[in-house]
N, C-alpha and C. Protein backbone atom coordinates (compact mmCIF):
# COMPACT_ATOMS: atom_id res chain seq x y z
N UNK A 1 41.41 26.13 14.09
CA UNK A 1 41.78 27.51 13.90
C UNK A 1 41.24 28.35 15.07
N UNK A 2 42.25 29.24 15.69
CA UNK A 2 41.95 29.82 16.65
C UNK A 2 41.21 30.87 16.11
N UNK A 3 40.38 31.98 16.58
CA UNK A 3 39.94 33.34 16.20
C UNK A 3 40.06 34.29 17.14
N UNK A 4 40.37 35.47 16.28
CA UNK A 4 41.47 36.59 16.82
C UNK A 4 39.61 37.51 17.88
N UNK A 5 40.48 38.20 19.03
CA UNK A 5 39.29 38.20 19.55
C UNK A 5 39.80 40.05 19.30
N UNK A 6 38.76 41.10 18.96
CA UNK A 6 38.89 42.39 18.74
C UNK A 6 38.18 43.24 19.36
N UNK A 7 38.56 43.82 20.45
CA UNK A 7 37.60 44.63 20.94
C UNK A 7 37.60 46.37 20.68
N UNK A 8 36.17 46.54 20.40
CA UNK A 8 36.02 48.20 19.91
C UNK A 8 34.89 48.60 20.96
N UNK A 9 35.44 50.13 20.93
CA UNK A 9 34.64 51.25 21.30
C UNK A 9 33.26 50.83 21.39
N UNK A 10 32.49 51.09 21.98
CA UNK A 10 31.17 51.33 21.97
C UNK A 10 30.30 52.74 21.91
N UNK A 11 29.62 53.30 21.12
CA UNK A 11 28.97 53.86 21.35
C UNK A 11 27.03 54.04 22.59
N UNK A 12 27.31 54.73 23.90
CA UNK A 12 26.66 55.14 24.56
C UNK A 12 25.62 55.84 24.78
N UNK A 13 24.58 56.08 25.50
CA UNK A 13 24.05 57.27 25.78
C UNK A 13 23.93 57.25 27.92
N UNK A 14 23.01 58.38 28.12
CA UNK A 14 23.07 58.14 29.33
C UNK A 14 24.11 58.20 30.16
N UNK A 15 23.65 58.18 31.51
CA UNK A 15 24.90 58.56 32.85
C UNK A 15 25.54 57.27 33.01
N UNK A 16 27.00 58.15 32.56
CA UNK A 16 28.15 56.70 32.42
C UNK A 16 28.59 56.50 34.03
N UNK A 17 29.10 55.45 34.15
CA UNK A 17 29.49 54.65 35.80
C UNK A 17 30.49 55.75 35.65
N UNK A 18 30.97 55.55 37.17
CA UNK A 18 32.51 56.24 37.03
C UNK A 18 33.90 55.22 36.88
N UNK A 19 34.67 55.43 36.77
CA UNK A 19 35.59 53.94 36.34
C UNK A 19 35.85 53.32 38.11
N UNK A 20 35.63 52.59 37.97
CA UNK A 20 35.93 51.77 39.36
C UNK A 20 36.80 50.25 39.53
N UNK A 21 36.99 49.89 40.39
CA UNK A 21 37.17 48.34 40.82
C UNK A 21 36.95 47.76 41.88
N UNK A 22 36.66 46.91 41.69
CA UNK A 22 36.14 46.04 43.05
C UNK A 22 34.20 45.57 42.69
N UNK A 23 33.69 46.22 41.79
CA UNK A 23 32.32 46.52 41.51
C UNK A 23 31.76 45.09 41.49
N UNK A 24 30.47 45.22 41.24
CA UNK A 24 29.60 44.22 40.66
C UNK A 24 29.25 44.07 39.56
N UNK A 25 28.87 42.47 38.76
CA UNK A 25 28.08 42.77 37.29
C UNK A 25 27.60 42.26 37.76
N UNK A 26 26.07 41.77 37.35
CA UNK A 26 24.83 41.26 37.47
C UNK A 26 23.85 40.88 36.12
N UNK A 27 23.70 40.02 35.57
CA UNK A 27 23.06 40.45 34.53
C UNK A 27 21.18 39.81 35.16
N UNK A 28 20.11 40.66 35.30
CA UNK A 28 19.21 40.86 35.87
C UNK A 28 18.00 40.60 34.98
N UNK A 29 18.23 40.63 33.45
CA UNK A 29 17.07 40.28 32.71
C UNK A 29 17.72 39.88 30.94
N UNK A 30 17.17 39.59 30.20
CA UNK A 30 17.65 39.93 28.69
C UNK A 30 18.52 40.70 28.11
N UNK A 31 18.11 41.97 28.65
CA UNK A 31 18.36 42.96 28.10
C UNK A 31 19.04 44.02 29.03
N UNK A 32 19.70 43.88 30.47
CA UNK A 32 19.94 44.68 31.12
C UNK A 32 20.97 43.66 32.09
N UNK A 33 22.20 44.81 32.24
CA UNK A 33 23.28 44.29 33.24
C UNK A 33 23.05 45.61 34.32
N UNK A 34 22.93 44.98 35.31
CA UNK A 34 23.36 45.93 36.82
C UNK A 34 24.75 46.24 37.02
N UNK A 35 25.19 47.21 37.42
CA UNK A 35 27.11 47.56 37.90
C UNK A 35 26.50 47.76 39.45
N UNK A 36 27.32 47.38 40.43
CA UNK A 36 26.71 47.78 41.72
C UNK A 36 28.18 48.15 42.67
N UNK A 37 28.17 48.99 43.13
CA UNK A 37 29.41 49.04 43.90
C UNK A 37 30.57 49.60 43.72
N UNK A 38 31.60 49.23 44.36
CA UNK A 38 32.95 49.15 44.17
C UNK A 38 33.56 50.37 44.65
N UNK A 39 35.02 50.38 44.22
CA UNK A 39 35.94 51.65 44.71
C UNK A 39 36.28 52.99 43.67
N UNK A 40 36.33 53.99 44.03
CA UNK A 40 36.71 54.63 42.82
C UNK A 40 38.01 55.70 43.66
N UNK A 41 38.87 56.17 43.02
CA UNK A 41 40.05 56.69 43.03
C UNK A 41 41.48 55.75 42.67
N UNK A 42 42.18 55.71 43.64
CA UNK A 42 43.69 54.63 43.21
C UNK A 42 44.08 53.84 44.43
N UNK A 43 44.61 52.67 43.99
CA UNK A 43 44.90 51.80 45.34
C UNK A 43 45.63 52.51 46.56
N UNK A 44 45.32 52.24 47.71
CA UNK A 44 46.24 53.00 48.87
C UNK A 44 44.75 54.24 49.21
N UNK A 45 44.12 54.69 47.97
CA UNK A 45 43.29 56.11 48.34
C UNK A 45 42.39 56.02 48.13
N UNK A 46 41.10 55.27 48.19
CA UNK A 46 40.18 55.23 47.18
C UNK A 46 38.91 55.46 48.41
N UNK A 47 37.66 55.50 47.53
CA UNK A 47 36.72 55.32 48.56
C UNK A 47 35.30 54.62 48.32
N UNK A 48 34.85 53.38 48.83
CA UNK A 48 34.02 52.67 48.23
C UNK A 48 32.69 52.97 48.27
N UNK A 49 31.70 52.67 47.20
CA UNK A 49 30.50 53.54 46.80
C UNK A 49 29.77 52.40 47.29
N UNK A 50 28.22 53.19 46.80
CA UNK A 50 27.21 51.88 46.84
C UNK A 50 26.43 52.29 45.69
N UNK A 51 26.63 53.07 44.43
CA UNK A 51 26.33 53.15 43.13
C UNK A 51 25.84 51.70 42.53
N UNK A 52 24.64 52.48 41.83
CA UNK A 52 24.46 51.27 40.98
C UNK A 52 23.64 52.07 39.64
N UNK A 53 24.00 51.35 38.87
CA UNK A 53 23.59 51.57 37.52
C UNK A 53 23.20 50.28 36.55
N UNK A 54 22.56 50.47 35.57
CA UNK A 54 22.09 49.35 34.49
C UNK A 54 22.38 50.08 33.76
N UNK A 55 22.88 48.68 32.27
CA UNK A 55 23.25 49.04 31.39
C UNK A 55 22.69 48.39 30.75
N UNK A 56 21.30 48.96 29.87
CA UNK A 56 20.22 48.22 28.50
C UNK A 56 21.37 48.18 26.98
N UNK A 57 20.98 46.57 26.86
CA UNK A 57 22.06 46.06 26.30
C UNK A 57 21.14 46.56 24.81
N UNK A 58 20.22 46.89 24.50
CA UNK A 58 19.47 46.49 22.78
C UNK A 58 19.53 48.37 22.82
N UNK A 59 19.10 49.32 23.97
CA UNK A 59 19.42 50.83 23.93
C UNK A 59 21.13 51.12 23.67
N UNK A 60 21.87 50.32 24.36
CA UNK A 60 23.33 51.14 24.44
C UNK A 60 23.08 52.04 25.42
N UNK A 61 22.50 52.02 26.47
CA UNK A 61 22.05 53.39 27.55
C UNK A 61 22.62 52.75 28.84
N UNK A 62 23.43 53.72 29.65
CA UNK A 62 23.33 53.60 31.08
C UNK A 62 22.44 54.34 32.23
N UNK A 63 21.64 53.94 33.06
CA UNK A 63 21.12 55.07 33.89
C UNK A 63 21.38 55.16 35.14
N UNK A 64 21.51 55.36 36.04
CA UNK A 64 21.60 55.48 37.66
C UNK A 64 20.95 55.64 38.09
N UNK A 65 20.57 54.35 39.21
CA UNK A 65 19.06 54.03 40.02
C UNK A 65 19.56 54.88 41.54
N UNK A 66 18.78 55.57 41.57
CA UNK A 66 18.36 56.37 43.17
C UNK A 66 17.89 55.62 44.18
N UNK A 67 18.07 56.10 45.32
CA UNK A 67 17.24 55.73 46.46
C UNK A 67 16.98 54.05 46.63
N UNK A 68 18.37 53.44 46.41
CA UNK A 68 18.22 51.85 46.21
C UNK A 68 18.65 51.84 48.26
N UNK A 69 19.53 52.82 48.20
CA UNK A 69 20.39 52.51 49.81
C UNK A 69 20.05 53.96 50.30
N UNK A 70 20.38 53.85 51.52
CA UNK A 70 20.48 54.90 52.15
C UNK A 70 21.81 55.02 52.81
């Protein structure tokens, strides 16, 4: 028997990523995934970041790490 796979909403707190592609996941400890990177706007226009954020998987929190790049 196959099982039906359902995906829902999540509830958040904290500074959300901006929607992107091209990014990074990372998962860095237990309890925490890194997003690092990527493009944000639309193909043909976009402009690529060097953002990074973690996302504490047991909080539901995102935050945005500073001063990683210059």
């Amino acid at each position: 028997m196959v099982s039906e796979i359902i995906w829902e909403p999540l509830d958040y707190t904290g500074s959300l990523p901006p929607a992107s592609f091209g990014h990074t996941l990372a998962q860095i400890s237990k309890t925490r995934i890194l997003l690092f990177g990527g493009a944000i706007g639309n193909p043909g226009d976009y402009r690529m970041t060097n953002n990074a954020y973690v996302y504490n998987l047991f909080k539901s929190s995102w935050s945005i790490l500073h001063g990683i790049l210059s």
